[in-house]
Protein backbone atom coordinates (compact mmCIF):
# COMPACT_ATOMS: atom_id res chain seq x y z
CA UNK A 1 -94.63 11.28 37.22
CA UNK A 2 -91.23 12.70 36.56
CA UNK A 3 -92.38 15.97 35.87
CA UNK A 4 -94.54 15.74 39.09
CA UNK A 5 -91.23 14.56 41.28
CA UNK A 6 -89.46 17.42 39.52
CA UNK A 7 -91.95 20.10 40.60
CA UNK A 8 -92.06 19.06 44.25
CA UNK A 9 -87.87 19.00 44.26
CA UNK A 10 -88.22 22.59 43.21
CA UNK A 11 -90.50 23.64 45.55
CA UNK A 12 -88.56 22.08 48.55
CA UNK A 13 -85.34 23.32 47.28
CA UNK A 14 -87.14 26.76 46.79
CA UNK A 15 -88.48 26.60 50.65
CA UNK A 16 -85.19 25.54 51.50
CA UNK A 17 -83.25 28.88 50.16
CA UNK A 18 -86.10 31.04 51.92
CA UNK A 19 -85.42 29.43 55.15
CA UNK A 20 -82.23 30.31 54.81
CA UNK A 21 -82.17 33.42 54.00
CA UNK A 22 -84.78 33.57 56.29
CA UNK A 23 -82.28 32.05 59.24
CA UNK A 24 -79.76 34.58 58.73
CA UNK A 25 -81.90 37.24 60.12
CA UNK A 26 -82.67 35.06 63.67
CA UNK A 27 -81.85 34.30 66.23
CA UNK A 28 -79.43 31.57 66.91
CA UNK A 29 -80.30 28.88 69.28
CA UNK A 30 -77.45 27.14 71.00
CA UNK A 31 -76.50 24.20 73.33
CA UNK A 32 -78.24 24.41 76.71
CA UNK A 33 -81.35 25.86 78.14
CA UNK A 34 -82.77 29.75 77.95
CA UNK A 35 -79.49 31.64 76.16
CA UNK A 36 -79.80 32.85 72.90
CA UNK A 37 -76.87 34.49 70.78
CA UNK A 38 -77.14 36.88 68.12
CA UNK A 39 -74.99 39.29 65.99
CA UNK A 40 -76.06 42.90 66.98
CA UNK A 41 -73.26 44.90 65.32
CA UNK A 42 -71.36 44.16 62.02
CA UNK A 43 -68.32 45.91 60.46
CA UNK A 44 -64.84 46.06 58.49
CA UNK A 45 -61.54 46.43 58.71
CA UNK A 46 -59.10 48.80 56.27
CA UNK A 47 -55.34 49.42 56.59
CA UNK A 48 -54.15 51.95 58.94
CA UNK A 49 -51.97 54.51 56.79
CA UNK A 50 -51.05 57.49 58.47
CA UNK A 51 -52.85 60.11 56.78
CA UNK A 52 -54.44 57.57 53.63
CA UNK A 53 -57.69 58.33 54.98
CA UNK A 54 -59.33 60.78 56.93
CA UNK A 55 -62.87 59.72 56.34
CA UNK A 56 -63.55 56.43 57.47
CA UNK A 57 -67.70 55.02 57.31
CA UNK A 58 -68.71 54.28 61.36
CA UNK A 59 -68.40 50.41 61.29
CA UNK A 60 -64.86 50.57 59.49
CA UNK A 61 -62.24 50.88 61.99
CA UNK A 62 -58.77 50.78 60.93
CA UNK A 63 -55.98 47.66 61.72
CA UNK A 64 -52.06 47.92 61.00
CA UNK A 65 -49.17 45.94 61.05
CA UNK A 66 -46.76 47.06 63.87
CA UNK A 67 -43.19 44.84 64.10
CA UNK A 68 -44.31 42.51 61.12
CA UNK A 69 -47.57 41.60 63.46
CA UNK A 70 -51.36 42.79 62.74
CA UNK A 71 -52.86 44.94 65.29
CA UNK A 72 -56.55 45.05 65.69
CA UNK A 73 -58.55 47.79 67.77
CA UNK A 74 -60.64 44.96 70.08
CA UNK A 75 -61.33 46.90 72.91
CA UNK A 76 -65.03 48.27 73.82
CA UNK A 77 -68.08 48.27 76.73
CA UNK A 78 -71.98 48.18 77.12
CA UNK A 79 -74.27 50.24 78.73
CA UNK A 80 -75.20 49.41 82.17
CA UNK A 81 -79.11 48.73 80.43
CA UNK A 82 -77.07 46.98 77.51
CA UNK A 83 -78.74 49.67 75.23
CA UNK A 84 -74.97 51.14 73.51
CA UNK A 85 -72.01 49.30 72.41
CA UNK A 86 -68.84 51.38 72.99
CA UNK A 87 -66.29 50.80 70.32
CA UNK A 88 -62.74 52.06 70.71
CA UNK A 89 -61.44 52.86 67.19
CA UNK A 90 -57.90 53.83 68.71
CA UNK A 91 -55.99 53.98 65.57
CA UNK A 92 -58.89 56.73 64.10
CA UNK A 93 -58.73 58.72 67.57
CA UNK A 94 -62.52 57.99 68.19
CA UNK A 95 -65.17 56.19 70.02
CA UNK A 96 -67.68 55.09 68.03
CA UNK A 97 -71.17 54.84 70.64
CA UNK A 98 -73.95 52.49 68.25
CA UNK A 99 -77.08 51.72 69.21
CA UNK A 100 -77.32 47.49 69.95
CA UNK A 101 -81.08 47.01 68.67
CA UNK A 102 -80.66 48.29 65.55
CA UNK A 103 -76.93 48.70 65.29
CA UNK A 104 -77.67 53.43 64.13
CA UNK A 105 -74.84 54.87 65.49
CA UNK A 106 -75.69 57.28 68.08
CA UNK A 107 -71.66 59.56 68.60
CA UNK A 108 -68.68 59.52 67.18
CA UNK A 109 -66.36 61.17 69.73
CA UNK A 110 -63.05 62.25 68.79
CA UNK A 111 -60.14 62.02 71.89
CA UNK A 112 -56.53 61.47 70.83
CA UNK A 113 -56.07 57.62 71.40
CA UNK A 114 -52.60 56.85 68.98
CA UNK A 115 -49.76 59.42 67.72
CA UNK A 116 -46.84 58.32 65.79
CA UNK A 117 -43.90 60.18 67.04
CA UNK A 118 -43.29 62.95 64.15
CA UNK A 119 -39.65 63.14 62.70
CA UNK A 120 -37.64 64.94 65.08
CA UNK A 121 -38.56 62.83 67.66
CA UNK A 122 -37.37 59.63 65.42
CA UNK A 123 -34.25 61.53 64.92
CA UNK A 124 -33.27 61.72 68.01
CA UNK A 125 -34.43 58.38 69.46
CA UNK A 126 -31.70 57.54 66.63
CA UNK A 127 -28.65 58.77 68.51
CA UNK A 128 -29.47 56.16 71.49
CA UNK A 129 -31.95 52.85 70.97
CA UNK A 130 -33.38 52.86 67.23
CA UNK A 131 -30.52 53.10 65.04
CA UNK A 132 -32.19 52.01 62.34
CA UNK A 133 -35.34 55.14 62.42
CA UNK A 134 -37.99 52.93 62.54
CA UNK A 135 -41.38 54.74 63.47
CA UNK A 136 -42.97 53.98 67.00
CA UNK A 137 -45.91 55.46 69.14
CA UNK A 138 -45.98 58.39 71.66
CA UNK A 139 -49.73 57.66 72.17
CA UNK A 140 -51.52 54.75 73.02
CA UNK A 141 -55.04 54.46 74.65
CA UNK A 142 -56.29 51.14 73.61
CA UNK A 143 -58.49 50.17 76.82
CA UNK A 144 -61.84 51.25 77.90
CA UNK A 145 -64.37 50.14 80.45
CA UNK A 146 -67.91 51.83 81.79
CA UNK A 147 -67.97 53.02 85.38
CA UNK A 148 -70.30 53.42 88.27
CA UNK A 149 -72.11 56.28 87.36
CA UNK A 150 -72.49 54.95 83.79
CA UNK A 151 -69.76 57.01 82.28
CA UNK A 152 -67.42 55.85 79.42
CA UNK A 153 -63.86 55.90 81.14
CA UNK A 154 -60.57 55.63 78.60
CA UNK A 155 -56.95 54.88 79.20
CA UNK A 156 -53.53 54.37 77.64
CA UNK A 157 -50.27 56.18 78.09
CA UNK A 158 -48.36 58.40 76.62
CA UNK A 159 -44.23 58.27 76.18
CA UNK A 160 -42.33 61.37 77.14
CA UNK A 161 -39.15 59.75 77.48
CA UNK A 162 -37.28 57.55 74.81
CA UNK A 163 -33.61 57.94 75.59
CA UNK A 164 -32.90 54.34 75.89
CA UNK A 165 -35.41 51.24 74.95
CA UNK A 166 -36.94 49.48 77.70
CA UNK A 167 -36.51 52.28 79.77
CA UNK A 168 -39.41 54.55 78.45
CA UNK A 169 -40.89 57.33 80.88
CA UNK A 170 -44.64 57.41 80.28
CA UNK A 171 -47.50 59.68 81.49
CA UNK A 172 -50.87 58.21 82.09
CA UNK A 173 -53.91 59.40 79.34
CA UNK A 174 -57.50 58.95 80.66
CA UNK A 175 -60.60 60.25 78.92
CA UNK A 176 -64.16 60.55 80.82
CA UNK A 177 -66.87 60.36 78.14
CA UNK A 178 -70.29 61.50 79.59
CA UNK A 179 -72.55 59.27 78.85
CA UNK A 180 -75.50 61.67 78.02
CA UNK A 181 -74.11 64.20 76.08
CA UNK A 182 -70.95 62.39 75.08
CA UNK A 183 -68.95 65.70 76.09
CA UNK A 184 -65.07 64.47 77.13
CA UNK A 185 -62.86 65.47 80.21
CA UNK A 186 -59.09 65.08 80.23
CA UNK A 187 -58.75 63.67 83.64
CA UNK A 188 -54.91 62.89 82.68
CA UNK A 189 -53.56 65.29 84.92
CA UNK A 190 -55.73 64.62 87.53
CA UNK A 191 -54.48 60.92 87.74
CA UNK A 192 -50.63 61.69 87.74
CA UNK A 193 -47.49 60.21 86.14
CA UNK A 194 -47.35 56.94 87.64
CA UNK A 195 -50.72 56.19 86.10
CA UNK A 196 -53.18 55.77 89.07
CA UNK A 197 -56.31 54.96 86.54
CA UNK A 198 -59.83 55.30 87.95
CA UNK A 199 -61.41 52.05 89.60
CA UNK A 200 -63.19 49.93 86.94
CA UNK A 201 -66.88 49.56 86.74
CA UNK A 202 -68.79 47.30 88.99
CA UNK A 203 -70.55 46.36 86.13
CA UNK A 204 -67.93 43.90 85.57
CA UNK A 205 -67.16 40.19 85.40
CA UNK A 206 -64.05 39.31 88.04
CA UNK A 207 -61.82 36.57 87.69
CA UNK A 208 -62.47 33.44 90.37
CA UNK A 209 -59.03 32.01 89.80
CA UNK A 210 -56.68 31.30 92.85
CA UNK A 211 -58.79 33.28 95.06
CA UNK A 212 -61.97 34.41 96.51
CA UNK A 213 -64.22 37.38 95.34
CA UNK A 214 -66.52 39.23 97.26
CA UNK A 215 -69.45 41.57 96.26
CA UNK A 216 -71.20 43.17 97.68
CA UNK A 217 -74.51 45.25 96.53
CA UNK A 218 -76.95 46.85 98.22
CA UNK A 219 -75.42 46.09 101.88
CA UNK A 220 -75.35 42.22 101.00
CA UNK A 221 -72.49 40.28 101.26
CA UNK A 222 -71.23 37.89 98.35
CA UNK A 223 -68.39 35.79 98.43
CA UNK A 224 -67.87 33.11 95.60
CA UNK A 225 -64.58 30.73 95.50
CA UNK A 226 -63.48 27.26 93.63
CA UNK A 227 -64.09 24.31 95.89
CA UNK A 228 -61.23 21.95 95.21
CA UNK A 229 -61.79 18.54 96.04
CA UNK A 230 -60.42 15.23 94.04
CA UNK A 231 -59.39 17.06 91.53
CA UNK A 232 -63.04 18.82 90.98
CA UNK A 233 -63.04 22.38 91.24
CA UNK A 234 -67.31 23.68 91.71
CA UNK A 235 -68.34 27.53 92.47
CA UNK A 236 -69.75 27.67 96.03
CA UNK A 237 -70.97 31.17 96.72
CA UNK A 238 -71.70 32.43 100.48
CA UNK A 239 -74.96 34.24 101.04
CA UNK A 240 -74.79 36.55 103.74
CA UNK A 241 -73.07 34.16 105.67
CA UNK A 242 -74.66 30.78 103.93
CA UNK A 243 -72.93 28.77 101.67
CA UNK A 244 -74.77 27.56 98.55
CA UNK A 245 -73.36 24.88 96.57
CA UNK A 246 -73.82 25.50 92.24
CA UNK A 247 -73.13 22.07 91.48
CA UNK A 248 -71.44 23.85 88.45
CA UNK A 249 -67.95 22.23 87.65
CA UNK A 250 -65.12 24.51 86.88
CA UNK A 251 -63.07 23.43 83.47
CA UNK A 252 -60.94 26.16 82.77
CA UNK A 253 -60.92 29.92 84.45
CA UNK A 254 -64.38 31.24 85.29
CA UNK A 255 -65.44 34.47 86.27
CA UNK A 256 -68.70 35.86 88.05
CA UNK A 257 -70.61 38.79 87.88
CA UNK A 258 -73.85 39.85 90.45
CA UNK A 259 -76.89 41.35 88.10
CA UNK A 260 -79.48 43.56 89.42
CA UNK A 261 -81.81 40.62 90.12
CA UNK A 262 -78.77 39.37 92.63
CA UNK A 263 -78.60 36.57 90.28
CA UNK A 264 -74.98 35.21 89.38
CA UNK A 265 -73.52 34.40 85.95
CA UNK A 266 -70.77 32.37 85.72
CA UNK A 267 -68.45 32.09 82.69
CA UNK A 268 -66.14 28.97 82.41
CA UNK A 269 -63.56 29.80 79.85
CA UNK A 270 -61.24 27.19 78.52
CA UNK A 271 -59.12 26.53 75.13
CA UNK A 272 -60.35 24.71 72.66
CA UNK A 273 -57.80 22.25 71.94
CA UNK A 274 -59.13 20.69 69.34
CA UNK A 275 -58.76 23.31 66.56
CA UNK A 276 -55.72 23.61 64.69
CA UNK A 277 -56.30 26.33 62.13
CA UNK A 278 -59.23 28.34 63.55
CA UNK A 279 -59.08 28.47 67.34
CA UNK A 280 -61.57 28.99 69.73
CA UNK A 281 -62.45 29.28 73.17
CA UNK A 282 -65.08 27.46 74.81
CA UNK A 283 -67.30 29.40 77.05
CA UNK A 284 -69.54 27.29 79.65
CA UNK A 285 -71.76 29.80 80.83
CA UNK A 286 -74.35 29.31 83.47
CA UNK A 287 -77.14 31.72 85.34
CA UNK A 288 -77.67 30.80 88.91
CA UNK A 289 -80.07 31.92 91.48
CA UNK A 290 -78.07 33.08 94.70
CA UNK A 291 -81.05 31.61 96.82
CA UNK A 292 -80.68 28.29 96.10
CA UNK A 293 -77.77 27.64 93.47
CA UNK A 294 -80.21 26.79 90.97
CA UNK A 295 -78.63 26.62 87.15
CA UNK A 296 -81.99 29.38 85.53
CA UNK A 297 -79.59 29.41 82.11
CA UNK A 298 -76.95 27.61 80.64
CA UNK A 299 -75.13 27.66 77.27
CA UNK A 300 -72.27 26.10 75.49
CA UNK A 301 -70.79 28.01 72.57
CA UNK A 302 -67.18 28.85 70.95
CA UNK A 303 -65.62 32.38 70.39
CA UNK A 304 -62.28 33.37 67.95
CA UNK A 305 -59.57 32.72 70.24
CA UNK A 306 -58.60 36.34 69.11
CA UNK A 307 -62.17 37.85 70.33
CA UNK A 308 -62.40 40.83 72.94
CA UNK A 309 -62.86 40.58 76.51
CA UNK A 310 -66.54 39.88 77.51
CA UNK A 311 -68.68 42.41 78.66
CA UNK A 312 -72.01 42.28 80.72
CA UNK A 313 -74.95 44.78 80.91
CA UNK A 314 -76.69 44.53 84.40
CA UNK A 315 -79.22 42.39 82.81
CA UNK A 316 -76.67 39.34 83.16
CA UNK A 317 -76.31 39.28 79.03
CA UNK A 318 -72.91 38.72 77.35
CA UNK A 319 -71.27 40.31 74.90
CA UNK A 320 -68.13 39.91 72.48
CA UNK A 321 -66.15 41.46 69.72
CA UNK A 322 -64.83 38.92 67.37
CA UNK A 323 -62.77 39.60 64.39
CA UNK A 324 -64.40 37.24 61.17
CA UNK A 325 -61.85 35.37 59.77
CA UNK A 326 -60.90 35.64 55.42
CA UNK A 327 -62.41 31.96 54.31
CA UNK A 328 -59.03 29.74 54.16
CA UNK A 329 -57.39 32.03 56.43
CA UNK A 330 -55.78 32.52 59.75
CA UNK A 331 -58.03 34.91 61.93
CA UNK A 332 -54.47 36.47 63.36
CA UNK A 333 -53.52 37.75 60.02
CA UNK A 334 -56.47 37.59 57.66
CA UNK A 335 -59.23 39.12 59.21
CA UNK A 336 -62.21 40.59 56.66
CA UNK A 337 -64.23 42.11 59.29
CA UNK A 338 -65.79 42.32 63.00
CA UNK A 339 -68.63 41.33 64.90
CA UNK A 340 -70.34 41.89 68.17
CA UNK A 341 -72.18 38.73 69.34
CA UNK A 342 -74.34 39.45 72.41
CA UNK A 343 -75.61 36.48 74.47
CA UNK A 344 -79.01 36.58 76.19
CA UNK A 345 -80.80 35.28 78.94
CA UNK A 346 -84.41 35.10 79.14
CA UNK A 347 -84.75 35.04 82.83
C-alpha cells in the first residue's frame, strides 16, 4: 500500500514539474475578460564602459551609472501591425528592430545616439562649471516613437555650448529610420536649433487628464473627457456629436487610443501603494465599442514601476518594456535583465 501511495506521489509530482515547465511557454491568463499577456522579447543588461566592448549580442543592451544613479535604455515602439519591436539601445548607438512572434532580430541600425565629450572638451568645461573634470554627454537621443507613414522617428539633443552649467546651448538630433529598408536620414538640420521635433505618431495613446481629447479618423469626430461628478470621475466619449457613457470609473490617469476597428482602449494607470520593496503600477485597462460604450475587454495586471511607456499597435494590443528585477533586489539598482510584455485583445 505504501509503495502504491508512493508511486502515485511520484507520478503527480512528475505531472506537476511538466506542467510547469510546460506553463512557462503560455500564455498567461489574467484578471478580467478577453486580454491575454505574454513575454514576446527577452534580454540582458551589461555595464556601459566606454570602449570595454564593441561587440555586444542583439538582446544585450548596455546600462551605466551616471551621478551615482543607474541609467537604463527604456525607450522603444511597435509597428503599426504590431509585427516589430523597436528597441533604442542609446548607449550602443543602435536600434535594434526584432521580430515580436518569434523574437529573430530583423536590423541593427547604427545612428549616433550618446557621445561622451572627449578630453579637450572636459578641459575646458574645467575653467568655468566642472572644476572637478568629471565626464558628461554631448549626445543624447534617448526617445523614439513610430509616425504616420510607419517610419521609425528618433530624437535627443546634442550640447554645443557648456560655458556655464545650467545654461547649456543644445542643437536638436532627429533620425528617420525607413521602415522598409531601415536606411537613416539626418533630419537634424532640417528641424533647427530650438528643437522643433516632428509630430508624434497617431498611433499613440494620449493622456485624458485635465482635459479633453479629440480624434479624429477617417473624417469622424472623437472627443473623450473625465466626467466628474461626487467625486467619480467615468470616460464619456462623443460620437459624432453623441455622447456615450463607458460606465468605466477613472482611478488614477487614463489614456485612450482609437484602433482601426474605431474601437477605444482605455488605460487607467495608478500607483500601487501597497508595495514597499518592488513597486508597481496598476493598469485597469478596458476595450470599448464607440457605438454603444460597451466594455468588449478588460484586464487588471501590475507593471515595474520602472517599466517603459506603453505602446499600442493599431490592433488595440499593449505593450511594455520592463526591467526584471535581481531576486532580493531593488529593480532601480539591481536589474538582471529586460522584458517586453505585450497585452492582447481577442476582439
Amino acid at each position: 500500500m505504501c509503495k502504491l501511495l508512493l508511486i502515485v506521489l511520484s507520478i503527480c509530482f512528475l505531472l506537476g514539474m511538466a506542467t510547469k515547465a510546460k506553463g512557462a511557454e503560455e500564455v498567461i491568463e489574467n484578471a478580467g475578460k478577453g486580454y491575454k499577456e505574454r513575454t514576446v522579447l527577452e534580454g540582458k543588461f551589461y555595464m556601459y564602459i566606454k570602449g570595454k566592448k564593441d561587440n555586444p549580442e542583439p538582446k544585450e543592451f548596455a546600462m551605466m551609472m551616471w551621478e551615482g544613479e543607474p541609467e537604463y535604455p527604456l525607450d522603444f515602439a511597435v509597428s503599426k501591425d504590431g509585427k516589430n519591436l523597436y528597441l533604442l539601445d542609446n548607449f550602443n548607438d543602435r536600434l535594434q528592430i526584432f521580430n515580436s512572434e518569434d523574437g529573430r532580430l530583423l536590423s541593427s541600425v547604427k545612428v549616433e545616439t550618446f557621445k561622451i565629450a572627449d578630453s579637450i572638451q572636459i578641459k575646458e568645461s574645467q575653467e568655468s562649471w566642472n572644476t572637478m573634470g568629471f565626464a558628461f554627454p554631448i549626445i543624447e537621443a534617448d526617445s523614439l516613437f513610430v509616425d504616420t507613414s510607419g517610419n521609425i522617428i528618433i530624437v535627443g539633443k546634442k550640447r554645443i555650448s557648456s560655458a556655464q552649467k545650467g545654461k547649456d546651448i543644445y542643437e536638436a538630433i532627429c533620425y528617420e529610420i525607413d521602415n522598409d529598408d531601415y536606411s537613416v536620414n539626418d533630419l537634424s538640420e532640417k528641424i533647427g536649433a530650438l528643437g522643433k521635433f516632428p509630430e508624434e505618431s497617431s498611433i499613440k495613446m494620449r493622456s485624458l487628464e485635465a482635459s479633453k481629447v479629440k480624434l479624429f479618423e477617417n473624417g469622424e469626430k472623437f472627443t473623450a473627457f473625465i466626467s466628474k461628478e461626487n467625486d467619480k470621475k467615468e470616460v464619456i466619449i462623443e460620437n459624432n456629436g453623441r455622447n456615450i457613457n463607458t460606465n468605466v470609473e477613472i482611478l488614477g490617469k487614463a489614456s485612450i487610443y482609437l484602433d482601426k476597428n474605431r474601437n477605444f482602449t482605455i488605460v487607467d494607470k495608478r500607483f500601487d501603494g501597497t508595495a514597499v520593496w518592488n513597486i508597481k503600477w496598476i493598469l485597469n485597462v478596458y476595450r470599448i465599442d464607440s457605438q454603444d460604450g460597451k466594455i468588449l475587454e478588460e484586464l487588471t495586471t501590475k507593471v515595474d514601476y520602472y517599466s517603459s511607456k506603453l505602446c499600442l499597435d493599431e490592433q488595440g494590443n499593449i505593450y511594455y518594456w520592463e526591467r526584471i528585477p535581481r531576486e532580493g533586489q531593488h529593480p532601480y539598482y539591481e536589474s538582471k535583465g529586460w522584458r517586453v510584455v505585450k497585452l492582447q485583445g481577442e476582439n
